[in-house]
Protein backbone atom coordinates (compact mmCIF):
# COMPACT_ATOMS: atom_id res chain seq x y z
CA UNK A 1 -29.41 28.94 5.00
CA UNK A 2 -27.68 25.86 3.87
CA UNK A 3 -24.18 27.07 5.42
CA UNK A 4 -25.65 27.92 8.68
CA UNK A 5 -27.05 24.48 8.72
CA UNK A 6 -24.04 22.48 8.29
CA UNK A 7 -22.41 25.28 10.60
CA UNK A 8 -24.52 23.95 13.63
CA UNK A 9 -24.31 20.02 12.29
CA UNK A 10 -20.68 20.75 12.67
CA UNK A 11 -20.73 22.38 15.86
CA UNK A 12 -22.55 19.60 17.38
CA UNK A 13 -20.45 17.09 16.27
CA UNK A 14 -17.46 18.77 17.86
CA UNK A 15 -19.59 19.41 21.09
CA UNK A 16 -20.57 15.63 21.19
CA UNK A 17 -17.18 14.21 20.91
CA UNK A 18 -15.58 16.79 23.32
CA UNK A 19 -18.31 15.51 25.81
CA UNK A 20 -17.82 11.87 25.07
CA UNK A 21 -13.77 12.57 25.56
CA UNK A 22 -14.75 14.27 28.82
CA UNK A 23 -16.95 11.10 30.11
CA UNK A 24 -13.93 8.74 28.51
CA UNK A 25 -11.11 10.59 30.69
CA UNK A 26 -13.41 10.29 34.11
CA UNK A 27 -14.56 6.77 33.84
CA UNK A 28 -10.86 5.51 32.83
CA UNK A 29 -11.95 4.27 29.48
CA UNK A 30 -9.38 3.29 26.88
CA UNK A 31 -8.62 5.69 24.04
CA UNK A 32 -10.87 3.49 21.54
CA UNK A 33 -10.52 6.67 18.82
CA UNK A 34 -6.60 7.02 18.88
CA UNK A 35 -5.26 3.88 19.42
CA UNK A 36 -4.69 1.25 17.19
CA UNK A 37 -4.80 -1.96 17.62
CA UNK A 38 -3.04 -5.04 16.20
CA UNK A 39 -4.58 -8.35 14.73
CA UNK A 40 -3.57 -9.81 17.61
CA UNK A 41 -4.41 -8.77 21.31
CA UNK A 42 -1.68 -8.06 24.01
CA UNK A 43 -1.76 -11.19 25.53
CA UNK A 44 -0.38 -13.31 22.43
CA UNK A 45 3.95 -13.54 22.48
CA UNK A 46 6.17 -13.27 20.07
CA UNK A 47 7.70 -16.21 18.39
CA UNK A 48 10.86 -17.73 18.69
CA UNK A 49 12.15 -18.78 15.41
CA UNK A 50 15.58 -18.42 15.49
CA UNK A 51 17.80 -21.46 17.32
CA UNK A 52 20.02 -19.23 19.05
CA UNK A 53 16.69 -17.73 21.20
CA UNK A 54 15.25 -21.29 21.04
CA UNK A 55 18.27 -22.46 23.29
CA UNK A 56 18.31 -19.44 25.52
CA UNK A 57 14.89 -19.94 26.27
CA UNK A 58 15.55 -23.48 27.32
CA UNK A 59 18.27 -22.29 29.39
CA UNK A 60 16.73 -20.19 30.99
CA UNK A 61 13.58 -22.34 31.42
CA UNK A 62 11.06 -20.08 29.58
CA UNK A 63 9.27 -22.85 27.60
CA UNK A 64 7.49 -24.00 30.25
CA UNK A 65 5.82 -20.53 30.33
CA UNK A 66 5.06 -20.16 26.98
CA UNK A 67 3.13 -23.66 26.99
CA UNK A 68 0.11 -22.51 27.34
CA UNK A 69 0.38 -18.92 25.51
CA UNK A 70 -1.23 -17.98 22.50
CA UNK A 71 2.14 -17.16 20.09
CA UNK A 72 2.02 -14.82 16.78
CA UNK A 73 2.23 -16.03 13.74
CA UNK A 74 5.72 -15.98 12.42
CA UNK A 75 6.43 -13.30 9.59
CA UNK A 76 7.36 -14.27 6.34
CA UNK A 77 11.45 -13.46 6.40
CA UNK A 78 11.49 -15.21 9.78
CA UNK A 79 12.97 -18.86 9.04
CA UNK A 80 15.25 -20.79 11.47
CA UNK A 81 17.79 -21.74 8.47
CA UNK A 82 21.44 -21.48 9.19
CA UNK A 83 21.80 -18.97 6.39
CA UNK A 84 18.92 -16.34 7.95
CA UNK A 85 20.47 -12.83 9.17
CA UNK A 86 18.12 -10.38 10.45
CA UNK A 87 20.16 -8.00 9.61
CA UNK A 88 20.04 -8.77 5.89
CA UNK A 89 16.73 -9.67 5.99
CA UNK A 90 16.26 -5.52 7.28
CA UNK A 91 18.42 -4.39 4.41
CA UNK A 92 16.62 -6.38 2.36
CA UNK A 93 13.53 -4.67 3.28
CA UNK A 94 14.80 -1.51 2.94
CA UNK A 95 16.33 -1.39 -0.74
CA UNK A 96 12.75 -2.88 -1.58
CA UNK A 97 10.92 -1.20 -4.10
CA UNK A 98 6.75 -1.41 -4.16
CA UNK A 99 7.07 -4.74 -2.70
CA UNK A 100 9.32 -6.91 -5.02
CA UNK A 101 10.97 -8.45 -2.55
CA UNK A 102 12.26 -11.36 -5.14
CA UNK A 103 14.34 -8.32 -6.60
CA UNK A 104 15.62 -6.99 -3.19
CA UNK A 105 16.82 -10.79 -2.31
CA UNK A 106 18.49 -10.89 -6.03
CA UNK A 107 20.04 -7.71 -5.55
CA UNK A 108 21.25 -8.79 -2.40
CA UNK A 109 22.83 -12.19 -3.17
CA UNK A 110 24.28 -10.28 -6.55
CA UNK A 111 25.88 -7.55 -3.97
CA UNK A 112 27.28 -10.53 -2.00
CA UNK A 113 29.12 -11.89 -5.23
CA UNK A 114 30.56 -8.79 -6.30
CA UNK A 115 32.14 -8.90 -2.67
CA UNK A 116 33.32 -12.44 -3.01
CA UNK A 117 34.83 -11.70 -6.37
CA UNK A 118 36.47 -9.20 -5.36
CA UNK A 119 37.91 -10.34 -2.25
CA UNK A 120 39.41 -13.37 -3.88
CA UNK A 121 40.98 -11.25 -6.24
CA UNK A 122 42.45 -9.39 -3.44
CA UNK A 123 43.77 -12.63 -2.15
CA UNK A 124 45.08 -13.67 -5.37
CA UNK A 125 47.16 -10.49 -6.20
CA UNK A 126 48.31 -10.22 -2.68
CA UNK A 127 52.20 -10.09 -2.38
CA UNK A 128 52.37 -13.23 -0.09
CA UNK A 129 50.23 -15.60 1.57
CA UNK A 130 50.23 -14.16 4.86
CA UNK A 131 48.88 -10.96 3.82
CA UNK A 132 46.51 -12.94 1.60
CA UNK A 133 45.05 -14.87 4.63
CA UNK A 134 44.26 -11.76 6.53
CA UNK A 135 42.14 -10.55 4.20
CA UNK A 136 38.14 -11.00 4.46
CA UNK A 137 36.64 -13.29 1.96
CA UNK A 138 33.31 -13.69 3.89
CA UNK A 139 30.37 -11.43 2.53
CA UNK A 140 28.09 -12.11 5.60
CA UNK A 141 31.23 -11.03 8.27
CA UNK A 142 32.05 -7.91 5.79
CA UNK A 143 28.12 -6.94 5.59
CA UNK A 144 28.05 -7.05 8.89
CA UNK A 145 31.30 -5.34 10.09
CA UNK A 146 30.50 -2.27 7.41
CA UNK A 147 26.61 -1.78 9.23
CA UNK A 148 28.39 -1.46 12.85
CA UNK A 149 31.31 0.78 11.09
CA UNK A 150 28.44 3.19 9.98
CA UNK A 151 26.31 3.50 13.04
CA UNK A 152 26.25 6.69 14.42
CA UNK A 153 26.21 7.18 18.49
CA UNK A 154 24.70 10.78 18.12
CA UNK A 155 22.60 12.96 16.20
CA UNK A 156 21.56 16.32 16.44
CA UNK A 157 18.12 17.64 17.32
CA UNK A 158 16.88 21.23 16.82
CA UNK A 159 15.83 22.97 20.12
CA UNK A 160 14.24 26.01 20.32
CA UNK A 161 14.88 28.67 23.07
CA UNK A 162 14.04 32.31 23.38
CA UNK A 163 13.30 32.74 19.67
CA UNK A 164 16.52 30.77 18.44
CA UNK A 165 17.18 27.51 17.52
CA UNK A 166 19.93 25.31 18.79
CA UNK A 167 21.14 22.17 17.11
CA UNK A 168 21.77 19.68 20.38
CA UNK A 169 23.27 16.46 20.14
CA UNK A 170 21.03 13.57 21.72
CA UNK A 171 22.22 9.77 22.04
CA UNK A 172 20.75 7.75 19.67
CA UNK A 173 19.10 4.33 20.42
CA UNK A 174 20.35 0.79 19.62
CA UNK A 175 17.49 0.65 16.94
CA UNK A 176 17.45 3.71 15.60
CA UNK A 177 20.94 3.68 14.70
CA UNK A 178 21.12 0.63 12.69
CA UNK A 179 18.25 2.47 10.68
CA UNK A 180 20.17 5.65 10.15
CA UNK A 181 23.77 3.42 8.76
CA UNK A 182 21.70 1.32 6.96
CA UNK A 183 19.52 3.98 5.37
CA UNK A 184 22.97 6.03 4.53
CA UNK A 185 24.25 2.66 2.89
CA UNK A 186 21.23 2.74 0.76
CA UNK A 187 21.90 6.10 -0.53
CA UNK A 188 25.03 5.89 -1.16
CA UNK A 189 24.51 2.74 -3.19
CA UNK A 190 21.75 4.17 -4.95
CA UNK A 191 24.52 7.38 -6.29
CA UNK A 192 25.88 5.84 -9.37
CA UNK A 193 26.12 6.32 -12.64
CA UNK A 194 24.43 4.73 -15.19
CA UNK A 195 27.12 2.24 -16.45
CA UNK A 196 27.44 1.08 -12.80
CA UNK A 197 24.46 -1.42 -11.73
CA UNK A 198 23.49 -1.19 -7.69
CA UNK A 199 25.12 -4.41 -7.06
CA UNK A 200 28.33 -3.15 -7.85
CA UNK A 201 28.07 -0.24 -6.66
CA UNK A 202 26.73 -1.30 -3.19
CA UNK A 203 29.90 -4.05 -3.02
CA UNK A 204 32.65 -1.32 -3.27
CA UNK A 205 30.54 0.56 -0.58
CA UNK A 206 30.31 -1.76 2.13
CA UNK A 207 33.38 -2.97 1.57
CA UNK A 208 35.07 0.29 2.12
CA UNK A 209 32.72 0.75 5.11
CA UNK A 210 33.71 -2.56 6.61
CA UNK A 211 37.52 -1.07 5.97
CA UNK A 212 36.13 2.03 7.93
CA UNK A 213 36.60 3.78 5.10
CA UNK A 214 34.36 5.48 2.19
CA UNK A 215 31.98 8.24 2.22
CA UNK A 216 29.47 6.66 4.78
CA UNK A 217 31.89 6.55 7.29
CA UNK A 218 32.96 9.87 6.67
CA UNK A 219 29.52 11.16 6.83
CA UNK A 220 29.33 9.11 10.23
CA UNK A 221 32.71 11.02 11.70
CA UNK A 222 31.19 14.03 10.55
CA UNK A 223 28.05 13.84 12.16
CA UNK A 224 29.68 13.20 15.38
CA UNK A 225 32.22 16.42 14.88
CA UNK A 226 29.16 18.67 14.81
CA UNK A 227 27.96 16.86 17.92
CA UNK A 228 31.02 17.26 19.23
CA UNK A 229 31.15 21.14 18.38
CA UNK A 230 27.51 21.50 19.80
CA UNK A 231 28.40 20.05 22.92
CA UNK A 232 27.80 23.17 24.60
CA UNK A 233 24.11 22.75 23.80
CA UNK A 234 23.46 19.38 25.75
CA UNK A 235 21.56 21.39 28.46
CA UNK A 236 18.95 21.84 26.57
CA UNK A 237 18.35 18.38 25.60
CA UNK A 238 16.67 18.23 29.41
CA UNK A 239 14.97 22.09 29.82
């Protein structure tokens, strides 16, 4: 008795919000049970913290539009100091453990001295001074060039036709790629032993990657070899 009850209760629930889905899609209501919504409503703009977009915006004479718009609220990380890099900041972020980000900041400025001590020594032992100048002494630059040496252009994405499944190689997006070099950097820093502390670890890695070199890279140049050997797949990427 008790089953068939909450058998119909059920039933009737499904029935109602079918209905109410039904009335939503014919009036041209909004999908109030799927979407979600920010704190702040589509008319507020983003803000422009850093000076670089500051000045581009008074080039191009977009202040005067954004005088009387409601702006968001700045995140934390966002700062307009000469020393912020969104692109550490997202490293940052992403080495982060159950939200300590004091330790993923330490980390980070330890991983940047490993790379300055051992560039200098580079620069020391080199045999002259000419071959001492080229090398790279600047963490940030080095950081930097090692994330666009491990970006991958494409990946591969399983397609299924007539019962088998093809492996098709699909361009990746601007975004999406930094995630995917900087989420292999993390890995591989996180493979060490347990005499070898992430810092140091994570110094010899980028490093090499900034060399285009080391086993990020490689994993890079192999991704793009299977791309490159499922090439005859590409079709499928639009059927």
């Amino acid at each position: 008795m008790a089953m068939s009850v909450i058998r119909k209760f059920s039933l009737l629930r499904i029935g109602l919000r079918s209905e109410f889905l039904h009335l939503r899609c014919a009036s041209g209501l909004p999908d109030v049970l799927t979407r979600s919504y920010s704190k702040y409503p589509p008319s507020y703009v983003e803000p422009l913290y850093t000076q670089k977009s500051q000045e581009e915006a008074v080039e191009v004479g977009a202040l005067e539009e954004l005088k009387f718009k409601p702006v968001k609220a700045a995140y934390v990380f966002q700062n307009n100091s000469v020393f912020h890099d969104p692109l550490v900041v997202k490293f940052s972020q992403h080495i982060m453990k159950a939200g300590q980000r004091s330790l993923a900041r330490e980390l980070m400025v330890q991983t940047f001295e490993q790379i300055k001590r051992i560039q200098i020594k580079k620069k020391i032992e080199a045999e002259s001074p000419e071959e001492g100048e080229m090398i790279e002494a600047n963490p940030l630059k080095i950081f930097n060039q090692a994330v666009e040496n491990c970006r991958p252009v494409l990946h591969l994405v399983p397609v299924k036709r007539g019962g088998i499944t093809y492996k098709v190689p699909v361009p990746l997006t601007e975004k999406r790629s930094y995630f995917v070099a900087i989420r292999w950097l993390k890995e591989a820093g996180r493979e060490k032993f347990r005499t070898v502390h992430f810092p140091e670890k994570m110094a010899k890695e980028l490093i090499d990657a900034a060399n285009n070199e080391g086993r990020v890279v490689k994993k890079k140049q192999d991704l793009h070899r299977q791309c490159e050997a499922n090439r005859a797949y590409a079709h499928y990427r639009w059927s």
